[in-house]
Protein backbone atom coordinates (compact mmCIF):
# COMPACT_ATOMS: atom_id res chain seq x y z
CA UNK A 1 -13.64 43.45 16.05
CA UNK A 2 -13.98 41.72 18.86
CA UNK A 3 -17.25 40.08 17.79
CA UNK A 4 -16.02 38.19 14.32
CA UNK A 5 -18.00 40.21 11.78
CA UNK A 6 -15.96 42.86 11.04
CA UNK A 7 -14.03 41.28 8.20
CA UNK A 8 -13.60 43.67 5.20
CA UNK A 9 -15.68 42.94 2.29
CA UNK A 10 -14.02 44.32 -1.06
CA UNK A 11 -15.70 44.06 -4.33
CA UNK A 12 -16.11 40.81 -3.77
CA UNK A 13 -13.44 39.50 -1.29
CA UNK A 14 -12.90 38.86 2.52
CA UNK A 15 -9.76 39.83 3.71
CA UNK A 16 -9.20 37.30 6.39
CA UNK A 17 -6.40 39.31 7.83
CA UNK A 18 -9.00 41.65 9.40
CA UNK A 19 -10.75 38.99 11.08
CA UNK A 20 -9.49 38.17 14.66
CA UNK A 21 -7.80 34.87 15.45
CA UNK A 22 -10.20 32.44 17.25
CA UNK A 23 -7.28 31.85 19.61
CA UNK A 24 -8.48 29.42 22.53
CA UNK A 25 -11.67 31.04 22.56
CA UNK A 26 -13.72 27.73 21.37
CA UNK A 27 -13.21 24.21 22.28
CA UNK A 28 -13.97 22.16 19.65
CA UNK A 29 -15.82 18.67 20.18
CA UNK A 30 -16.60 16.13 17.89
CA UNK A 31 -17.38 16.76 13.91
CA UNK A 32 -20.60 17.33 12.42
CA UNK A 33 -19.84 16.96 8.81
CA UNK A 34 -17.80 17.09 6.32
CA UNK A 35 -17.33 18.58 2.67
CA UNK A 36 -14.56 18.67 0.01
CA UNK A 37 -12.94 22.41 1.55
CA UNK A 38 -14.78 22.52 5.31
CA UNK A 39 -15.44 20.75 8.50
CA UNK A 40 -18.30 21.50 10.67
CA UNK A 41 -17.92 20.68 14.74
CA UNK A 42 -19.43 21.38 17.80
CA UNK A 43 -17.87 23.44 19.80
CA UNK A 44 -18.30 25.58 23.10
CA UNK A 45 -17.63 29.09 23.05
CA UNK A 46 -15.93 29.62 26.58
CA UNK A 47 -16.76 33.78 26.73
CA UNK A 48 -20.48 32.99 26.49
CA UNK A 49 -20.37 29.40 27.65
CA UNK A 50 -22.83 28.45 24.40
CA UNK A 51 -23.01 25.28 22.39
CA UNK A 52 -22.02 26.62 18.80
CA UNK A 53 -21.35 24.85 15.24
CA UNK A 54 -18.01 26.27 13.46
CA UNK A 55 -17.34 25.60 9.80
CA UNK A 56 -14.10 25.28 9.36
CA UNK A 57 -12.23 26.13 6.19
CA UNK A 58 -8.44 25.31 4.77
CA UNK A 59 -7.78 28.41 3.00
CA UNK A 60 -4.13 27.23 1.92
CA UNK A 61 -4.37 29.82 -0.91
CA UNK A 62 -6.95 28.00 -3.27
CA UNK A 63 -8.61 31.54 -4.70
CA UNK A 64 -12.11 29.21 -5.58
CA UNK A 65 -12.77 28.35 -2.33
CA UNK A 66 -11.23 32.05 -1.05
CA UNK A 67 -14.26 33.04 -3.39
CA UNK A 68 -17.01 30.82 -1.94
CA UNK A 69 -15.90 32.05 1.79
CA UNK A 70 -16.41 35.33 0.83
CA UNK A 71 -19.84 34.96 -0.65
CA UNK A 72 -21.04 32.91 2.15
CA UNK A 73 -19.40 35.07 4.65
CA UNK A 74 -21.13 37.99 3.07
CA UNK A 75 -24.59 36.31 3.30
CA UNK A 76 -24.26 34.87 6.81
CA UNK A 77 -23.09 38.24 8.26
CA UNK A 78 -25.91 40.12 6.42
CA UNK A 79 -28.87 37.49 6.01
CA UNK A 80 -29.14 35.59 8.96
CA UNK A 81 -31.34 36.98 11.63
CA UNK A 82 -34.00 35.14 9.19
CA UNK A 83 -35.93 32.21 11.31
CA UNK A 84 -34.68 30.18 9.01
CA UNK A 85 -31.35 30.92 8.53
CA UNK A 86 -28.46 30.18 11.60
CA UNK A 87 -27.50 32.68 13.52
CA UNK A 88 -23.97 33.82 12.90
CA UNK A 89 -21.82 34.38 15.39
CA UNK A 90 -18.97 35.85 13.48
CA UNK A 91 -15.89 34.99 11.25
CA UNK A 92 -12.50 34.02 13.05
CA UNK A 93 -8.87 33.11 11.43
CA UNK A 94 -6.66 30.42 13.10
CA UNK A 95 -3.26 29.04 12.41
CA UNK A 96 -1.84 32.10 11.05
CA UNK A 97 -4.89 32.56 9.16
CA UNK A 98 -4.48 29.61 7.21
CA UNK A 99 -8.50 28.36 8.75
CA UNK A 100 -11.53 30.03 8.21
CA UNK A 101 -13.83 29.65 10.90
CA UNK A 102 -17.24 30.74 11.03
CA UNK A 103 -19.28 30.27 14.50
CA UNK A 104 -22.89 29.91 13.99
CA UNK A 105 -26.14 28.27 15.67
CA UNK A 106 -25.67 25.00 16.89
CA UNK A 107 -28.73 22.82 15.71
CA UNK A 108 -29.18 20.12 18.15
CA UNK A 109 -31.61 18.26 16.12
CA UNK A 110 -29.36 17.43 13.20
CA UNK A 111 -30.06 17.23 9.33
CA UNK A 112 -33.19 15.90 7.74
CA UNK A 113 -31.33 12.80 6.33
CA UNK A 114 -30.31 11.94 9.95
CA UNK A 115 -34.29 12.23 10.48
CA UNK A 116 -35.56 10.47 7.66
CA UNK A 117 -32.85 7.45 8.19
CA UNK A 118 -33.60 7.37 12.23
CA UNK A 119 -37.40 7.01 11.08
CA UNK A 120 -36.59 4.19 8.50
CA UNK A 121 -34.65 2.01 11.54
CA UNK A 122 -37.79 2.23 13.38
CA UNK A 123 -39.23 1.11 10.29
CA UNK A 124 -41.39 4.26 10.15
CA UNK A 125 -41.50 6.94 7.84
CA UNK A 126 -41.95 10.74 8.15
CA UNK A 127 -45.54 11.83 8.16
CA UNK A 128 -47.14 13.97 5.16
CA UNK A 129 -48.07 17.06 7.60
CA UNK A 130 -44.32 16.75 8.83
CA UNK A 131 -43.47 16.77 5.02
CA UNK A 132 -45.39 20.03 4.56
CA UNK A 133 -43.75 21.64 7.53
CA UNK A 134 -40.34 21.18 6.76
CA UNK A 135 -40.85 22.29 2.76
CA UNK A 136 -43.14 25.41 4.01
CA UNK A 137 -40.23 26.87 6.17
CA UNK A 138 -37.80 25.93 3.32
CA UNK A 139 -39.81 27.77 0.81
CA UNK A 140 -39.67 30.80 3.21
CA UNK A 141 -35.50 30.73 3.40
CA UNK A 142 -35.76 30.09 -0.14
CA UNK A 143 -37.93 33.12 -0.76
CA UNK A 144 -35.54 35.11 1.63
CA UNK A 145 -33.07 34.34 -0.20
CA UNK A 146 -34.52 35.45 -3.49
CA UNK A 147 -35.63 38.36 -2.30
CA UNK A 148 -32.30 39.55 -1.32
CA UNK A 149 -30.73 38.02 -4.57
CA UNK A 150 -29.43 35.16 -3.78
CA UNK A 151 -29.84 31.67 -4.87
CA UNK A 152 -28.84 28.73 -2.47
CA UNK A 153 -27.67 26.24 -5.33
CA UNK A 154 -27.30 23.48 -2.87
CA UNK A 155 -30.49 22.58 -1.38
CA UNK A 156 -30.65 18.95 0.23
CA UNK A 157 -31.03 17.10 2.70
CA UNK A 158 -27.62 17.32 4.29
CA UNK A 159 -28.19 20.78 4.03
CA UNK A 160 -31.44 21.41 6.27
CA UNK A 161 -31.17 21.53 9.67
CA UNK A 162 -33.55 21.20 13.05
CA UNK A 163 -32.80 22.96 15.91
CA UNK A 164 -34.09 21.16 19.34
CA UNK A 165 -37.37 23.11 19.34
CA UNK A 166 -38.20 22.02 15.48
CA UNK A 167 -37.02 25.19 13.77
CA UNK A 168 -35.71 24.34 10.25
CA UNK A 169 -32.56 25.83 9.23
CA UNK A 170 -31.10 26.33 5.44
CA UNK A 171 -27.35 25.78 5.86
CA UNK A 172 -24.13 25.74 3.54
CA UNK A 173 -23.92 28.67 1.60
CA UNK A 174 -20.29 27.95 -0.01
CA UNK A 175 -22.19 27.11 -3.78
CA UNK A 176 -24.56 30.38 -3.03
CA UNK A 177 -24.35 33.26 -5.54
């Protein structure tokens, strides 16, 4: 239990009280982003010393968003040694188990909009080969995802990552089914 993927799975629900509390195990930095039920910050985890991103979920008894956890817990924990998936690092509780907290990859290079808007202060724009890259490795996490069927239902911007060495990385699986 001690790695935070050994959250029950029922039918179709985590049960968050089976998940171990994240304690003072990470120290959380500044925020990466924000949606209407999560935050996502850096953070360091102090037993391995990494740099790790944790979305971080109010649970406060909303069953929709209980729901969406679930399914993207379940697809994290079983779908993400794919290249272009993030690692997961495992699911944690906190605050009684009113937050959901799950540790993943930290991706150093930030979203594609951050890209694309850093290239338009330079007045520049992205290149077509850089384009081509950046769709190809999406339409491989795409077909991942199909294959194993699921469907993503939120693919943007926002929602791609780049990891320091140029990896892409789908992220946000809270609308997946």
């Amino acid at each position: 239990m001690g790695d935070g993927r050994s959250g029950k799975l029922g039918a179709d629900r985590l049960d968050v009280n089976d998940l171990p509390d994240a304690g003072d195990r990470f120290e959380l930095g500044k925020i990466l982003g924000s949606g209407i039920f999560s935050n996502v910050y850096a953070a360091i985890d102090s037993e391995s010393g990494k740099n790790v991103a944790i979305k971080i979920q109010n649970l406060n008894g909303c069953s929709a968003s209980e729901k969406d956890a679930s399914e993207e817990y379940r697809i994290l924990r079983d779908l993400s040694s794919h290249p272009n998936m993030p690692d997961f690092y495992g699911a944690y509780t906190n605050n009684n188990a009113v937050e959901l907290w799950f540790v993943m990859e930290m991706c150093e290079g930030g979203t594609v909009v951050d890209l694309v808007n850093g290239l338009l202060l330079q007045n520049k724009k992205m290149k077509e080969e850089h384009i081509g890259y950046l769709l190809r490795e999406l339409v491989k996490a795409s077909c991942f995802l199909h294959d194993n069927h699921v469907i993503h239902r939120d693919i943007r911007g926002s929602n791609v990552l780049l990891t320091k060495n140029g990896e892409v990385k789908l992220v946000d699986y809270g609308q997946a089914r």
